[in-house]
Every structure is written in structure tokens, then in C-alpha cells.
N, C-alpha and C. Protein backbone atom coordinates (compact mmCIF):
# COMPACT_ATOMS: atom_id res chain seq x y z
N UNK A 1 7.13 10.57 18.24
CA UNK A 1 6.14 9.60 18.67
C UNK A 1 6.70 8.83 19.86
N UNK A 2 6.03 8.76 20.95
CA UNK A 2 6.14 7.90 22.22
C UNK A 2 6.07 6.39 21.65
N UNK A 3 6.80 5.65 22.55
CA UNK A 3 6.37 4.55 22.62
C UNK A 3 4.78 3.47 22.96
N UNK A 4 4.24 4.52 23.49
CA UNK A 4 3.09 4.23 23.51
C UNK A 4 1.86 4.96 22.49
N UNK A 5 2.22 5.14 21.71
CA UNK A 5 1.82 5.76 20.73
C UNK A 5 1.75 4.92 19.17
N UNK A 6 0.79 4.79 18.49
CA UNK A 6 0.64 3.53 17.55
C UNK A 6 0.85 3.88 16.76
N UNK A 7 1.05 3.35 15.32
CA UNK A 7 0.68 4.04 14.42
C UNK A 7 -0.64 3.57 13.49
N UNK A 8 -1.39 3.83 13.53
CA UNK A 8 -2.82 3.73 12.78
C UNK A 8 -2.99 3.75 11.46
N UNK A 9 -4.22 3.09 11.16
CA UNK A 9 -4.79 3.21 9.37
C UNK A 9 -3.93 2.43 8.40
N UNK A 10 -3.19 2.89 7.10
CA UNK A 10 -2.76 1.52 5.98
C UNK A 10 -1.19 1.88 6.57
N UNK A 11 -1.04 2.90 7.10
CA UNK A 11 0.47 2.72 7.26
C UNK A 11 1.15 1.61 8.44
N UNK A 12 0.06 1.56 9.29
CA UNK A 12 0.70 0.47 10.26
C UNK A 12 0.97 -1.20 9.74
N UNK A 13 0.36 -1.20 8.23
CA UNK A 13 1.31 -2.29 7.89
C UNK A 13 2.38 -2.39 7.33
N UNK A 14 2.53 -1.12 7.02
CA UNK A 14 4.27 -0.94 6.43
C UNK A 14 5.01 -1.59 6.44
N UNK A 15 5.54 -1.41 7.67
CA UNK A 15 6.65 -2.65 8.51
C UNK A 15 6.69 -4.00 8.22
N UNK A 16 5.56 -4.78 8.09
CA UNK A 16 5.23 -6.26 7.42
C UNK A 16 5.40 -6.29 6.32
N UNK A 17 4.33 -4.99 5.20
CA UNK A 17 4.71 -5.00 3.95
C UNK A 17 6.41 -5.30 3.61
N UNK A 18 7.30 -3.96 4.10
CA UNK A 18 8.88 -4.16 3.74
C UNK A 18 9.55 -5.62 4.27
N UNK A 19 8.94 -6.37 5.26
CA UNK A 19 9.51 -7.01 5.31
C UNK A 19 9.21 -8.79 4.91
N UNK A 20 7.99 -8.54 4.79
CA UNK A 20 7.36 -9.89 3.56
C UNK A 20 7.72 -9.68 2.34
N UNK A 21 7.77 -8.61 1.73
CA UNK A 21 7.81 -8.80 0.08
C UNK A 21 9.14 -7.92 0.02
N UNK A 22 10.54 -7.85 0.68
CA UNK A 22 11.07 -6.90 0.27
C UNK A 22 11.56 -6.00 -0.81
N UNK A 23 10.83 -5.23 -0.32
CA UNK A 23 10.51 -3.48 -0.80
C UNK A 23 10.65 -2.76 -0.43
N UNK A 24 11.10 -1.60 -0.07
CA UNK A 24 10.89 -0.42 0.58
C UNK A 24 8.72 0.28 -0.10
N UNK A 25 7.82 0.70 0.74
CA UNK A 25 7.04 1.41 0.49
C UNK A 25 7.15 1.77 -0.36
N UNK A 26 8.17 2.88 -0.79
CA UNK A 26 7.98 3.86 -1.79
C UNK A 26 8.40 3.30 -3.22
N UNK A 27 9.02 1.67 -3.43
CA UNK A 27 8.66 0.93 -4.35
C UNK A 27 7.14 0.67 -5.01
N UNK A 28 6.36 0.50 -3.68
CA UNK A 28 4.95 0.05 -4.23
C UNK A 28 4.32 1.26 -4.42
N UNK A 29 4.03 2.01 -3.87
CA UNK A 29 3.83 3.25 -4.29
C UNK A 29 3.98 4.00 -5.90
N UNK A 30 5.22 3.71 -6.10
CA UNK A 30 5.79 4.11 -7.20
C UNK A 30 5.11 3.39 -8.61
N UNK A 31 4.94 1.57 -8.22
CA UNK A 31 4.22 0.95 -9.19
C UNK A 31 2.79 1.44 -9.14
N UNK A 32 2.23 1.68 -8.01
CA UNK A 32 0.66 2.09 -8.24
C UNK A 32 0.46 3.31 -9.12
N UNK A 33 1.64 4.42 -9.00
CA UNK A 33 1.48 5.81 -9.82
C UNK A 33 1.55 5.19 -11.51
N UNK A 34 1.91 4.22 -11.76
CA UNK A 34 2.05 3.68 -13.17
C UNK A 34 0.77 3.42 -13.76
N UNK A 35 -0.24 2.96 -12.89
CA UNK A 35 -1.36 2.54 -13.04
C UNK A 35 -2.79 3.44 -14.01
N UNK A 36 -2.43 4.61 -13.77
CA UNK A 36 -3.08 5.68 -13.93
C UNK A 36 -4.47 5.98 -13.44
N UNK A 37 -5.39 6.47 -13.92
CA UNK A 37 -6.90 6.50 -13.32
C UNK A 37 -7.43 5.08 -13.13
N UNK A 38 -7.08 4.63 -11.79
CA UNK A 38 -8.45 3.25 -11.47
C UNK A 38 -8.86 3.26 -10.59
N UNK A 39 -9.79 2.24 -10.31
CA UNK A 39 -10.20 2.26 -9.29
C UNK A 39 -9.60 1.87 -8.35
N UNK A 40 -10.14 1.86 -6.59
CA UNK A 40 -9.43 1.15 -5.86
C UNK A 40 -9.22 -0.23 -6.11
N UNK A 41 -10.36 -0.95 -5.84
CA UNK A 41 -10.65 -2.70 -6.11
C UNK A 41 -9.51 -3.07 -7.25
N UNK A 42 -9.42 -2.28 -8.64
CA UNK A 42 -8.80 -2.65 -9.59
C UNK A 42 -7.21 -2.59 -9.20
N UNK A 43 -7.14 -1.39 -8.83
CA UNK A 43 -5.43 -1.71 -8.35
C UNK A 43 -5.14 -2.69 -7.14
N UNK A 44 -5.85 -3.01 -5.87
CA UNK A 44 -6.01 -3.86 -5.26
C UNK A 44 -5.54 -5.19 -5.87
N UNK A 45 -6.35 -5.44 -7.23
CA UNK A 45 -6.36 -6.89 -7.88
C UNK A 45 -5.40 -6.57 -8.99
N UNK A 46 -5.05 -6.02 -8.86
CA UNK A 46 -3.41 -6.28 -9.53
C UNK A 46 -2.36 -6.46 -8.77
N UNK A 47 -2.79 -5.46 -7.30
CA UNK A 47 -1.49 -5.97 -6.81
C UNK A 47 -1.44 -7.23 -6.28
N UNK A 48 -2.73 -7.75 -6.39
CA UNK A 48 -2.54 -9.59 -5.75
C UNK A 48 -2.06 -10.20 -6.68
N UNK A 49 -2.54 -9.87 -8.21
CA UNK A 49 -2.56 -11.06 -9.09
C UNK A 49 -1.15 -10.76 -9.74
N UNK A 50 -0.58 -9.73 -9.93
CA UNK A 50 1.14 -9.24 -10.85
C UNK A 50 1.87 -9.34 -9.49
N UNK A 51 2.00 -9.24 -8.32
CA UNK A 51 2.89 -9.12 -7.28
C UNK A 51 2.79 -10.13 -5.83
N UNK A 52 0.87 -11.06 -6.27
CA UNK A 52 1.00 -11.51 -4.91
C UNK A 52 1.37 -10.99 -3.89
N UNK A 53 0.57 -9.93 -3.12
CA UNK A 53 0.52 -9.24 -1.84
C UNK A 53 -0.92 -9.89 -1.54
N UNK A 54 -0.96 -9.86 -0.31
CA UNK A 54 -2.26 -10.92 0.43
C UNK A 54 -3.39 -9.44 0.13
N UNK A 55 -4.42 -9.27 0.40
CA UNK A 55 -5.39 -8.32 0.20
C UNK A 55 -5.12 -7.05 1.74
N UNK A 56 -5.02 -7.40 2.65
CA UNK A 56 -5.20 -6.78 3.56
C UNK A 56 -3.60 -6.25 2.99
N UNK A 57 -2.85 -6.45 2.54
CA UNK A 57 -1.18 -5.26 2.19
C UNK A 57 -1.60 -4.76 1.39
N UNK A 58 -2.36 -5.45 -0.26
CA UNK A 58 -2.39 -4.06 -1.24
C UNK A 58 -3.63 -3.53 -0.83
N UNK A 59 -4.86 -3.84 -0.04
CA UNK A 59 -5.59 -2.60 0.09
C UNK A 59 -4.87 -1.43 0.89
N UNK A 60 -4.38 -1.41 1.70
CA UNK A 60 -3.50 -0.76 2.71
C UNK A 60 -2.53 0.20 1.66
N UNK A 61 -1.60 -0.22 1.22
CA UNK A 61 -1.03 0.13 0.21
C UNK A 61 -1.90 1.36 -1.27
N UNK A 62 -2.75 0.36 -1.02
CA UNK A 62 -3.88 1.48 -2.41
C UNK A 62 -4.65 2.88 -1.56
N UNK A 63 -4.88 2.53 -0.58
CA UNK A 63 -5.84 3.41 0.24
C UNK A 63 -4.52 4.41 0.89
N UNK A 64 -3.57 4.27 1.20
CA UNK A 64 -2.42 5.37 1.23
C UNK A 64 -2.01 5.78 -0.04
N UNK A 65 -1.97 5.28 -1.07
CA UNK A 65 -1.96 5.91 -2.16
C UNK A 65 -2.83 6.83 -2.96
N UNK A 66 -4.06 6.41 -2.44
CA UNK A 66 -5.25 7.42 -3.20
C UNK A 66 -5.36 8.47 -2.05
N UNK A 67 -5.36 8.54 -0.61
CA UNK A 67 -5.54 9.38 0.07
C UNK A 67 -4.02 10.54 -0.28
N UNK A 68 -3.00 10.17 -0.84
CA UNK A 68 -1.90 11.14 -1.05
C UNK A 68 -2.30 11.85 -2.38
N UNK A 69 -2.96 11.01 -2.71
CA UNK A 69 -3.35 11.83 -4.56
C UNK A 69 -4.42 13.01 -4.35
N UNK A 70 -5.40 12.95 -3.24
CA UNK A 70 -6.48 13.83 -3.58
C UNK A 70 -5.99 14.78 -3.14
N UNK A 71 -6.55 16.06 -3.62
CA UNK A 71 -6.27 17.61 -3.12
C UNK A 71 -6.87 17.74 -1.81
């Protein structure tokens, strides 16, 4: 990737995520696979209300997680 080159969609908050709540990604990730069948919204509101992440990190976070799950 160039420097002028972005990175787009839930991953471009990564970088904030690891470094507001330190975590590595594949921490939160790892707690969402615990979760089992939910919805988005529902894991969303857990990760505000058990971890306090602002909405715009765990939607970001949930929506890279469900897009890795589907076939």
C-alpha cells in the first residue's frame, strides 16, 4: 500500500481502537467469537455496555467480524 492509499470501511479504525482501549484487534475479535449467533445491534451493545467502546469502535469491530464469518 502507497502512502497515498487509505485504508477504508471498519478497519480504518483499528489504529484508534488499539490504541484507546489497549488491545490488539484480534483481542476483540476473539471476545465477539464467544458471543455466538447474534445479532449485529446486540453485540454492538455489549460491546458498549461490558467493555465501554464508544459505538462508532464496536460497530466497526462487529461489522469486520460478521463480514469474516460469512461464506
Amino acid at each position: 500500500m502507497t502512502e497515498t492509499e487509505k485504508v477504508k470501511g471498519p478497519a480504518s479504525y483499528f489504529p484508534s481502537i488499539e490504541q484507546k482501549y489497549g488491545h490488539p484487534i484480534a483481542y476483540w475479535l476473539g471476545l465477539l467469537e464467544t458471543l455466538g449467533e447474534r445479532k449485529h445491534m446486540e453485540m454492538v451493545a455489549w460491546l458498549k455496555t461490558e467493555h465501554q467502546l464508544g459505538h462508532g469502535h464496536a460497530n466497526a469491530l462487529v461489522a469486520h467480524y460478521l463480514a469474516g464469518r460469512k461464506d
